[in-house]
C-alpha atoms as a PDB file:
ATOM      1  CA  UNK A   1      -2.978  13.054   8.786  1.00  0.00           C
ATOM      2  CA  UNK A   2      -1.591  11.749   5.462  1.00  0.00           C
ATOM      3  CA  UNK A   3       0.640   8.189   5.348  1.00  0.00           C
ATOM      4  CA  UNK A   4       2.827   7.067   2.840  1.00  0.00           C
ATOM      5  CA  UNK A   5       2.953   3.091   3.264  1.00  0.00           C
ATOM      6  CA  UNK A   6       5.522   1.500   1.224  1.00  0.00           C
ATOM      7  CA  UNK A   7       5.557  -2.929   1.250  1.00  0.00           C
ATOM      8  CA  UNK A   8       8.230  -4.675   0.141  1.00  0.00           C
ATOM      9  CA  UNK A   9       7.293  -8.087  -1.294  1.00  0.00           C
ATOM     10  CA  UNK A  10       8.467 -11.366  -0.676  1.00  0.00           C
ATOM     11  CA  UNK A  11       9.482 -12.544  -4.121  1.00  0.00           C
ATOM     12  CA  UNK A  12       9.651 -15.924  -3.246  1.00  0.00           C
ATOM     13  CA  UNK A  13       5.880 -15.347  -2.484  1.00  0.00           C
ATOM     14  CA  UNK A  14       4.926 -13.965  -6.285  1.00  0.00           C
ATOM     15  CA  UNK A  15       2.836 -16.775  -6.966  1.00  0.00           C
ATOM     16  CA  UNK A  16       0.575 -16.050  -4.027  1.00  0.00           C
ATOM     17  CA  UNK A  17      -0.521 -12.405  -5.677  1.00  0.00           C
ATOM     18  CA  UNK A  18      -2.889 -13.499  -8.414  1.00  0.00           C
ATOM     19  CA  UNK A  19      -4.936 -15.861  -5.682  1.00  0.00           C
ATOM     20  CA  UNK A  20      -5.591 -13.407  -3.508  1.00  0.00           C
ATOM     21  CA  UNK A  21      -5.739 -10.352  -5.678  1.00  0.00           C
ATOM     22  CA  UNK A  22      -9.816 -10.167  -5.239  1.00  0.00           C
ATOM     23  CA  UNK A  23      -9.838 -10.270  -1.613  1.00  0.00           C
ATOM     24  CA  UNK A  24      -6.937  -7.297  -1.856  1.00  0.00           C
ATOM     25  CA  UNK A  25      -9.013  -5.220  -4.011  1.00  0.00           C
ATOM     26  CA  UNK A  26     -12.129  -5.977  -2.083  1.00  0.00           C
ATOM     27  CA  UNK A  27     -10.857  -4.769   1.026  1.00  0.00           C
ATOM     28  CA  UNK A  28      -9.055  -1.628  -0.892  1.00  0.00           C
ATOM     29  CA  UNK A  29     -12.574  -0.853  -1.921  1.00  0.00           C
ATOM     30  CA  UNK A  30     -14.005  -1.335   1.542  1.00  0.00           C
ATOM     31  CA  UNK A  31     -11.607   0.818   2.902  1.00  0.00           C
ATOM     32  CA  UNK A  32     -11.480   3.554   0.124  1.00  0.00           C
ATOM     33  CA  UNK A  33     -12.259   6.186   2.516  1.00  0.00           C
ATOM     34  CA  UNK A  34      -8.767   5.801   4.089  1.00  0.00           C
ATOM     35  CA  UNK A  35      -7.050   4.140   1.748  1.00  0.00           C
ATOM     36  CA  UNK A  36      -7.044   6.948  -0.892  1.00  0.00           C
ATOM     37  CA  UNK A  37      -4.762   5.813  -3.167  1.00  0.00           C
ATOM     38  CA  UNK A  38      -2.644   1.652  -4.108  1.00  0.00           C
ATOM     39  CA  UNK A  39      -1.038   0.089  -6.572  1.00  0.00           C
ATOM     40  CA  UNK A  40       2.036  -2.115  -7.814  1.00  0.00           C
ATOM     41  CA  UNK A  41       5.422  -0.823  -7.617  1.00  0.00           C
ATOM     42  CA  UNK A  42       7.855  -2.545 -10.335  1.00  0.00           C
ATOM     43  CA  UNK A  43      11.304  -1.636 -10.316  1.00  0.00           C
ATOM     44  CA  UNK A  44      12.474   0.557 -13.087  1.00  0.00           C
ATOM     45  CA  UNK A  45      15.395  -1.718 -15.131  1.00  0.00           C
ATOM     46  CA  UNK A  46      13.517  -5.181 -14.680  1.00  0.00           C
ATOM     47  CA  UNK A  47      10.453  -4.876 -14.897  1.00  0.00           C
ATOM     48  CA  UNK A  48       9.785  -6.943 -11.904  1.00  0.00           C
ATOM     49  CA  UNK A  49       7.551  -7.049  -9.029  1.00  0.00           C
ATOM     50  CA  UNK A  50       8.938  -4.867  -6.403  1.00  0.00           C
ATOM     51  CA  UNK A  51       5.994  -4.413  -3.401  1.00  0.00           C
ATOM     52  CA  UNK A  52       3.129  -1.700  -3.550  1.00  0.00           C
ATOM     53  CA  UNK A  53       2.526   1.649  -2.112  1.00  0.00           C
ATOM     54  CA  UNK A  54      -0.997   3.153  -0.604  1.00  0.00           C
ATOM     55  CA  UNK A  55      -1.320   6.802   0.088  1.00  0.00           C
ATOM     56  CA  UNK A  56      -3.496   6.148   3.571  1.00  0.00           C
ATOM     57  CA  UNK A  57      -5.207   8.954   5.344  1.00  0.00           C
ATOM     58  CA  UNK A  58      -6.146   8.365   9.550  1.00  0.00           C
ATOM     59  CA  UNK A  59      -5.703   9.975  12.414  1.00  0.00           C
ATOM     60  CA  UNK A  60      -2.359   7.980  13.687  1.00  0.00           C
ATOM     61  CA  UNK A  61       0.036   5.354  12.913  1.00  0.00           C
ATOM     62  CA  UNK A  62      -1.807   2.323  14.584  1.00  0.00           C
ATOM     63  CA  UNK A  63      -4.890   2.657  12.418  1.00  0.00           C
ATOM     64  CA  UNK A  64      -2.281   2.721   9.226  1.00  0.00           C
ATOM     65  CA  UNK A  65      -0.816  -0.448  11.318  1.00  0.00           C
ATOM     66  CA  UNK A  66      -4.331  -1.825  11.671  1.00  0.00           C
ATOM     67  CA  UNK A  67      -5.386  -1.722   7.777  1.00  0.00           C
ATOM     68  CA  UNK A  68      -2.208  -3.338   6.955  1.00  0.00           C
ATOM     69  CA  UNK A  69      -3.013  -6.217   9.186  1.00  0.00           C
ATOM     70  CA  UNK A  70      -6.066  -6.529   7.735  1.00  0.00           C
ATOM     71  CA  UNK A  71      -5.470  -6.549   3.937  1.00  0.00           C
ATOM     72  CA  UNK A  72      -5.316 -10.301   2.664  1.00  0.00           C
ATOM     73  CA  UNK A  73      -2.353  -9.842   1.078  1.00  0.00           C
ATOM     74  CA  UNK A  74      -0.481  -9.287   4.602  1.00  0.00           C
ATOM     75  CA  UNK A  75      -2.011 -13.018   6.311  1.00  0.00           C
ATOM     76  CA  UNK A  76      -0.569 -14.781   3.706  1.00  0.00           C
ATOM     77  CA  UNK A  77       3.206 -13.776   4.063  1.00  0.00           C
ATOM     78  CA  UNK A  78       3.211 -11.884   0.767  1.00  0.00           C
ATOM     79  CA  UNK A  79       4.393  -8.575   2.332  1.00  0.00           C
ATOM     80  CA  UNK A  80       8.215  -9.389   3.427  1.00  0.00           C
ATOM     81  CA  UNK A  81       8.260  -5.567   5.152  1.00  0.00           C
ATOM     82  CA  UNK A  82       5.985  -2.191   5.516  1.00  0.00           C
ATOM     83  CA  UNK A  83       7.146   1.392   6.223  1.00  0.00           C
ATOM     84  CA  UNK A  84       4.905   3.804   6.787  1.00  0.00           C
ATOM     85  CA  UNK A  85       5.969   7.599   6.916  1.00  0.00           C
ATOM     86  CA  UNK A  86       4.008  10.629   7.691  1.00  0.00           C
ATOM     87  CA  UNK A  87       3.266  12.256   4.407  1.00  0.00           C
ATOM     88  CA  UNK A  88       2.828  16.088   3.594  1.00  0.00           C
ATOM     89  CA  UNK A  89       1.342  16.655   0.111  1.00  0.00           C
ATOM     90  CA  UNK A  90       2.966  20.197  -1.297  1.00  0.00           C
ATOM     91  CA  UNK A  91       2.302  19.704  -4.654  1.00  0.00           C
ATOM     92  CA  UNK A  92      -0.527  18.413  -6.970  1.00  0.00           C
ATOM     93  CA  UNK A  93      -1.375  18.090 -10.081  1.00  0.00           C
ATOM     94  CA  UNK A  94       0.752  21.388 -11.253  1.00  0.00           C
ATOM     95  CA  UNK A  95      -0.177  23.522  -8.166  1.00  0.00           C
ATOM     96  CA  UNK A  96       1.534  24.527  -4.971  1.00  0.00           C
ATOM     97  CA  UNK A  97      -0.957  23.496  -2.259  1.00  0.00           C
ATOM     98  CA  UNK A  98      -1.158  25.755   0.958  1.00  0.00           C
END
């Protein structure tokens, strides 16, 4: 099954980011078979740092629950929340998919 996991971040937490960014993309990388897809999300008017979004692929919702506990950037308080919905790609990259 597919997972959309959205994080919201704690903005009073920004500073914490660039510390642990290498740990976060070390353990993206040693998870890259689940974790299919990450990065930033900024919101649209300011420019500024709004959380990040992974596009997670594992057989239920406590596995998804389980990599989130385990990325660095969740021990340190950064994340301030995490949904994660069930996810049904219909359409890539200019294609209906069946």
């Amino acid at each position: 099954m597919m997972y959309a996991v959205l994080f919201e971040d704690d903005a009073g937490r920004a500073d914490m980011r660039p510390k642990h960014m290498p740990d976060h993309l070390e353990f993206l990388e040693s998870n890259a078979s689940r974790i299919l897809d990450a990065g930033p999300l900024k919101d649209a008017e300011s420019d500024a740092p709004a959380g990040g979004l992974w596009i997670v692929e594992a057989d239920s919702p406590q596995t998804v629950q389980s990599l989130i506990r385990a990325d660095p950037f969740w021990s340190t308080g950064l994340r301030k929340s995490v949904r994660v919905l069930e996810w049904t790609q219909v359409f890539s990259k200019g294609k209906r998919r069946t």
